[in-house]
PDB file of N, CA and C in Angstrom:
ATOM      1  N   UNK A   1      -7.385   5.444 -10.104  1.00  0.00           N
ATOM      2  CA  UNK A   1      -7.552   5.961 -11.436  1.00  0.00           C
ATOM      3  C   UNK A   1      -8.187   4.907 -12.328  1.00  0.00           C
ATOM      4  N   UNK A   2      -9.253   4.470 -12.008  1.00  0.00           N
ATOM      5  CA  UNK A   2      -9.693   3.618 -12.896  1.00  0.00           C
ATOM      6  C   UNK A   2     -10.194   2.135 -11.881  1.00  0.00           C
ATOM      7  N   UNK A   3     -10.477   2.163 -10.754  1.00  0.00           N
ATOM      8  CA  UNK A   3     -10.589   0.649 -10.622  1.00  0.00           C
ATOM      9  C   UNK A   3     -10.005   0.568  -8.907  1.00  0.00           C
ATOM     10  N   UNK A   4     -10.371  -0.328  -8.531  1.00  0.00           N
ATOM     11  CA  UNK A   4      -9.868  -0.710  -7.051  1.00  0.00           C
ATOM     12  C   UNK A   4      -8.930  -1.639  -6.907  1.00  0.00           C
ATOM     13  N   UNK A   5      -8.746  -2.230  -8.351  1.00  0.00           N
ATOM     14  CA  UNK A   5      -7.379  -3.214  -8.132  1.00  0.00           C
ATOM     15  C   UNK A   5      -6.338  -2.555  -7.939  1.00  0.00           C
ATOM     16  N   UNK A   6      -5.621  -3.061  -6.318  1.00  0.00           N
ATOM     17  CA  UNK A   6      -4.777  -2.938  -5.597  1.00  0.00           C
ATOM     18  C   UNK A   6      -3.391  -3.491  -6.288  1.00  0.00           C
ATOM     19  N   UNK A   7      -3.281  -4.048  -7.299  1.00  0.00           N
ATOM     20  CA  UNK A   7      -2.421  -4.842  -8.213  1.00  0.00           C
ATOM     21  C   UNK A   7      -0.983  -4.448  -8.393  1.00  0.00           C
ATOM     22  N   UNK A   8      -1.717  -3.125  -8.683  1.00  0.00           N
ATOM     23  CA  UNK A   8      -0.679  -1.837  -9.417  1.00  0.00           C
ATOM     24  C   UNK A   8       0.328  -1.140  -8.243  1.00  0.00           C
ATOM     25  N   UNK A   9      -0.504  -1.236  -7.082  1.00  0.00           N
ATOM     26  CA  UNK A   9      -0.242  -0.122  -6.182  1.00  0.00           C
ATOM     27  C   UNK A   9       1.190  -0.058  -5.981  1.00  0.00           C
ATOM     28  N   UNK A  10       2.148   0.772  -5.870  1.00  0.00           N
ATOM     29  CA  UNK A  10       3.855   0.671  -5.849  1.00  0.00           C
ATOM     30  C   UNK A  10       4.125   0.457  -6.559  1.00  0.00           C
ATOM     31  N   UNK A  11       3.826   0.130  -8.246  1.00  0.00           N
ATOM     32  CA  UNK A  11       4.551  -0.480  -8.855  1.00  0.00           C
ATOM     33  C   UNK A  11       4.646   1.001  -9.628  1.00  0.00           C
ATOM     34  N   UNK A  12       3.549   1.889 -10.197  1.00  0.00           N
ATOM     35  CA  UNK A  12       4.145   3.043 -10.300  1.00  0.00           C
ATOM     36  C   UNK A  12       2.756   4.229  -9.985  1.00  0.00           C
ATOM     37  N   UNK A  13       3.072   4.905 -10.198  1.00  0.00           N
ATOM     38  CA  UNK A  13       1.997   6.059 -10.033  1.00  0.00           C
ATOM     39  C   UNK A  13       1.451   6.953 -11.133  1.00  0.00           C
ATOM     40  N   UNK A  14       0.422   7.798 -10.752  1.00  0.00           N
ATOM     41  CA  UNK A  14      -0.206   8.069 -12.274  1.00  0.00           C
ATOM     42  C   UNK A  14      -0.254   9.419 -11.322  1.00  0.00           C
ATOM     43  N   UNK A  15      -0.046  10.631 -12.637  1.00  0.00           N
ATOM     44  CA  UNK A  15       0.090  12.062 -11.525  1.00  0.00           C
ATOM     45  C   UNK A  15      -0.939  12.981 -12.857  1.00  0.00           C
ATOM     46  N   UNK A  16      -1.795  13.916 -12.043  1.00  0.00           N
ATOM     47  CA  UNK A  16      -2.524  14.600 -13.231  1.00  0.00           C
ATOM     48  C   UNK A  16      -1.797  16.023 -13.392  1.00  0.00           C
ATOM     49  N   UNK A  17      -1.624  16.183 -14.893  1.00  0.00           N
ATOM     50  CA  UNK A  17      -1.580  17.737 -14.912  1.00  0.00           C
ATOM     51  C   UNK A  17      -1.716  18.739 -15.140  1.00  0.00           C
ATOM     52  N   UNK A  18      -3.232  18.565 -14.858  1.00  0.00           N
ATOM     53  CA  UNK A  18      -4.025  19.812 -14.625  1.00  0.00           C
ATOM     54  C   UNK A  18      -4.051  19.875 -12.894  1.00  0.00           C
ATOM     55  N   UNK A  19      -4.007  18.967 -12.450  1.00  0.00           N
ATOM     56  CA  UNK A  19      -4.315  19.430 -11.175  1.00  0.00           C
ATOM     57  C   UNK A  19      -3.223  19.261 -10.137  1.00  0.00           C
ATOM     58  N   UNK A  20      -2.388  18.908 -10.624  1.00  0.00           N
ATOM     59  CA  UNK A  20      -0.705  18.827  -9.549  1.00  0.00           C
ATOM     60  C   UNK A  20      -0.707  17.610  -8.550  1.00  0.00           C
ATOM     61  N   UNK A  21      -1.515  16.583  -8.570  1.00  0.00           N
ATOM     62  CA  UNK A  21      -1.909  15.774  -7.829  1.00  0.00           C
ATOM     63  C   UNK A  21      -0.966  14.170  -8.436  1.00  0.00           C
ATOM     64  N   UNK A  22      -0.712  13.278  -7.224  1.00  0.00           N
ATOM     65  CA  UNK A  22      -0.306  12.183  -8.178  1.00  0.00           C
ATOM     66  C   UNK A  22      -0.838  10.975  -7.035  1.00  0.00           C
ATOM     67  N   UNK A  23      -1.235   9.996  -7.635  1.00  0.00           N
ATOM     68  CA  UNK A  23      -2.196   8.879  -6.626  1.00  0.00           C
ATOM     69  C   UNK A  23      -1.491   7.520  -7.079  1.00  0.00           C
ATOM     70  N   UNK A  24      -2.165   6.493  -5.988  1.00  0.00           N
ATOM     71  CA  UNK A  24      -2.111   5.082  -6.787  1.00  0.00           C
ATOM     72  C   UNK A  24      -2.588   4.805  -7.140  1.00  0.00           C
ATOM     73  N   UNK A  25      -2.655   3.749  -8.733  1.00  0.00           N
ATOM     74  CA  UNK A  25      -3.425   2.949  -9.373  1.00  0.00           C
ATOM     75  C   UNK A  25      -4.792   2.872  -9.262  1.00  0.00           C
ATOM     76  N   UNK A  26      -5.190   2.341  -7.886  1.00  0.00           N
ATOM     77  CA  UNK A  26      -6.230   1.942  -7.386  1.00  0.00           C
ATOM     78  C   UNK A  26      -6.931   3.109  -7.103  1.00  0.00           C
ATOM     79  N   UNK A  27      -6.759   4.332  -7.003  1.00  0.00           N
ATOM     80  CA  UNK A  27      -7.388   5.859  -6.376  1.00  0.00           C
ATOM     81  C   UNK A  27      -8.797   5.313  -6.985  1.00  0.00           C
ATOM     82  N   UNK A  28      -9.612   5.861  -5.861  1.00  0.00           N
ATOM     83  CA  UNK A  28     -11.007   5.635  -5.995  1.00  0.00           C
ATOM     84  C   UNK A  28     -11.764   7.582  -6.477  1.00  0.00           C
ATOM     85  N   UNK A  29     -10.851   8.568  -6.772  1.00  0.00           N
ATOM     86  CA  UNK A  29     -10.865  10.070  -7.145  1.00  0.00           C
ATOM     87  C   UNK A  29     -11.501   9.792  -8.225  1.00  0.00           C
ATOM     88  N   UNK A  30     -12.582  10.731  -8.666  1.00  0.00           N
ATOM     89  CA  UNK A  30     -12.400  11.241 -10.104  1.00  0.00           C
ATOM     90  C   UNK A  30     -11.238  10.851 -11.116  1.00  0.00           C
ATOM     91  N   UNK A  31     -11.899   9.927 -11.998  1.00  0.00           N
ATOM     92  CA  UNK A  31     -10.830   9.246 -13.302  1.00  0.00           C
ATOM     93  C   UNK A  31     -10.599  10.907 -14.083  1.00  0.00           C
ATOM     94  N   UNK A  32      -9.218  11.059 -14.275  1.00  0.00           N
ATOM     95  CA  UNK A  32      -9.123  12.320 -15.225  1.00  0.00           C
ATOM     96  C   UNK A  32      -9.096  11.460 -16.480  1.00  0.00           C
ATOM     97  N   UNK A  33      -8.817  12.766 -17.561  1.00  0.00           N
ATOM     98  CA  UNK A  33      -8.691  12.366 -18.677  1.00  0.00           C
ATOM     99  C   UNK A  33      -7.260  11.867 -19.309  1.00  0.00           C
ATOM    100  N   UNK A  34      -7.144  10.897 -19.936  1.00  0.00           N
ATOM    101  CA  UNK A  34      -5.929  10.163 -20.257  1.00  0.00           C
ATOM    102  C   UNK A  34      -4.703  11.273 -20.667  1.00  0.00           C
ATOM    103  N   UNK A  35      -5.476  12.112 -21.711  1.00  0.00           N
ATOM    104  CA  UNK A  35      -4.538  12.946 -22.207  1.00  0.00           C
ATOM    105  C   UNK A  35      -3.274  14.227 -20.584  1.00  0.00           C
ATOM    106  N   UNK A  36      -4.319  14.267 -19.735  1.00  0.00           N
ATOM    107  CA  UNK A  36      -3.817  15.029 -18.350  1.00  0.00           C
ATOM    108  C   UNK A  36      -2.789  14.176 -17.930  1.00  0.00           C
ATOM    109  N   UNK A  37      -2.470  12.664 -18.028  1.00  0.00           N
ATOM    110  CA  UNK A  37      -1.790  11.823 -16.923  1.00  0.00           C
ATOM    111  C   UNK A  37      -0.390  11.567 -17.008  1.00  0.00           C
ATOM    112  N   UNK A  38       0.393  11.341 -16.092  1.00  0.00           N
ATOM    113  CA  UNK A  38       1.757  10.583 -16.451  1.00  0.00           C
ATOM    114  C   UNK A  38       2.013   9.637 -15.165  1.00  0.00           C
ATOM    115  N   UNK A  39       2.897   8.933 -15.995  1.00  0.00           N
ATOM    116  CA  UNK A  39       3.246   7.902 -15.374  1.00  0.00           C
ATOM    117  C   UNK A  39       4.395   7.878 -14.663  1.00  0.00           C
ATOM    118  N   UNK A  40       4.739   7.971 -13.518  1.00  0.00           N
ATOM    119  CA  UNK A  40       6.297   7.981 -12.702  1.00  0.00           C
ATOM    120  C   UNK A  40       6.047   6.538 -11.803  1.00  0.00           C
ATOM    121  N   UNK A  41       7.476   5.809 -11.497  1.00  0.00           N
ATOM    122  CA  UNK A  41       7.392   4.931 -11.274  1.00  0.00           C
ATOM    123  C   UNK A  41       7.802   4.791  -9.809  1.00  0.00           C
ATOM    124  N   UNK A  42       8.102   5.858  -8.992  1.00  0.00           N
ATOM    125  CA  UNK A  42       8.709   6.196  -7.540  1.00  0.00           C
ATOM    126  C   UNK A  42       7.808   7.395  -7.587  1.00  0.00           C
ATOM    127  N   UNK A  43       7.224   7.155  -6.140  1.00  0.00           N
ATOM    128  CA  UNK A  43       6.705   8.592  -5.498  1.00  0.00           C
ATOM    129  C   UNK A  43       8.261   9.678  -5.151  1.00  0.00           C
ATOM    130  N   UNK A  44       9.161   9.572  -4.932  1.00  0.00           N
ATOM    131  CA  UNK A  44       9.791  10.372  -5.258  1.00  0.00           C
ATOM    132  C   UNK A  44       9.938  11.298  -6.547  1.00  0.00           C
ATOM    133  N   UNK A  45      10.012  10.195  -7.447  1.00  0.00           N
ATOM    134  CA  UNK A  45       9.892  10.945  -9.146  1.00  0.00           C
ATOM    135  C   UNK A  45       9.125  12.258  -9.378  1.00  0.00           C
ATOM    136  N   UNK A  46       7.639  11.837  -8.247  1.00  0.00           N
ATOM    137  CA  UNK A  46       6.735  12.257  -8.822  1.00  0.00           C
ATOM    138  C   UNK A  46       6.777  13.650  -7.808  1.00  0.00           C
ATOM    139  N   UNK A  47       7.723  13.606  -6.773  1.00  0.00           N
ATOM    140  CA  UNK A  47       7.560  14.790  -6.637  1.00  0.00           C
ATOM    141  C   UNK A  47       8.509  15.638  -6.564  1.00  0.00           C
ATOM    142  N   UNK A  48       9.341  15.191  -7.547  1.00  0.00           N
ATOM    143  CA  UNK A  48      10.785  16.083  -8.103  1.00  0.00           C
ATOM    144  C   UNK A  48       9.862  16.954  -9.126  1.00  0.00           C
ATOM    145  N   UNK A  49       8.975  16.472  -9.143  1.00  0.00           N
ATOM    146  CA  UNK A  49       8.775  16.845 -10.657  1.00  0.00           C
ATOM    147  C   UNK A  49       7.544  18.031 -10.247  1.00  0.00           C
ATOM    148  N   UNK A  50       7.170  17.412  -8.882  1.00  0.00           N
ATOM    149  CA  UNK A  50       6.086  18.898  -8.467  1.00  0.00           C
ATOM    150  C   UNK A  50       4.694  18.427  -8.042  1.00  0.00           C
ATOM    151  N   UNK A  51       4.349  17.579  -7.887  1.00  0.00           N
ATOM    152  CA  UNK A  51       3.547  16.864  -7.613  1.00  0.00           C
ATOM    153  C   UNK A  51       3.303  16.983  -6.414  1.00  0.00           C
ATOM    154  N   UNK A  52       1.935  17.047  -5.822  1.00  0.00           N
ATOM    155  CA  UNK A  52       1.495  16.985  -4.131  1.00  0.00           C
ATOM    156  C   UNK A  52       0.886  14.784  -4.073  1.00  0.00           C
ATOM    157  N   UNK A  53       0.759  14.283  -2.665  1.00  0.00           N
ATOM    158  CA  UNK A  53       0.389  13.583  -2.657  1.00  0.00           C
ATOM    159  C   UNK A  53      -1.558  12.855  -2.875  1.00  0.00           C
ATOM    160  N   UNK A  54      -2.116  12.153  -3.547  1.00  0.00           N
ATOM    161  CA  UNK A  54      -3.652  12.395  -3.266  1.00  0.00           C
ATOM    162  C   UNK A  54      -4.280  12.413  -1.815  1.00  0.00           C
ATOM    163  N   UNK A  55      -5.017  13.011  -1.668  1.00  0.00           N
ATOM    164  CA  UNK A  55      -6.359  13.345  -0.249  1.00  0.00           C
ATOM    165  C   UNK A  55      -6.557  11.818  -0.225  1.00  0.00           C
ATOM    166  N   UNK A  56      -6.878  11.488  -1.437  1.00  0.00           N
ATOM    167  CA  UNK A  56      -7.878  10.383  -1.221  1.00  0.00           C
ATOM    168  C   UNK A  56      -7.285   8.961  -1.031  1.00  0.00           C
ATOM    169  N   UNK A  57      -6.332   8.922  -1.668  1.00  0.00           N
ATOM    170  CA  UNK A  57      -5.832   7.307  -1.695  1.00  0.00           C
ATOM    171  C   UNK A  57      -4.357   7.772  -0.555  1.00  0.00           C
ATOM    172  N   UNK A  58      -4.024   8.486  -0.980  1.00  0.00           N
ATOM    173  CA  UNK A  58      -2.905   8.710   0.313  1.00  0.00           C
ATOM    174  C   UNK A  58      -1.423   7.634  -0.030  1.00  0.00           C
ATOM    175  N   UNK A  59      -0.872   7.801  -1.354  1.00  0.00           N
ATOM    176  CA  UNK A  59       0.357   7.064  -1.663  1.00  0.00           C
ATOM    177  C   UNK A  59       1.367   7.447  -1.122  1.00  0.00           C
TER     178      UNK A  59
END
């Protein structure tokens, strides 16, 4: 979501919602728009909440 720094990765996740999707940091996807995003800090969180995992980065 913004960048290839690996920095972030685990520390929490960014999930879009418009599109039900939630990735790491580093996702090399289509940047959404800020206002779509949230922040959960466990891939679990993120999919209590409904979230599928990304295609692309694969968290």
């Amino acid at each position: 979501m913004g960048g290839k720094n690996t920095k972030y990765d685990g520390v929490f996740f960014t999930a879009v919602k418009t599109t039900g999707i939630y990735c790491k940091p580093s996702c090399s996807a289509k940047k959404p728009k800020r206002e779509n995003v949230i922040f959960y800090d466990t891939k679990k969180e993120t999919a209590k909440n409904g979230y599928r995992p990304c295609m692309v980065c694969k968290p």
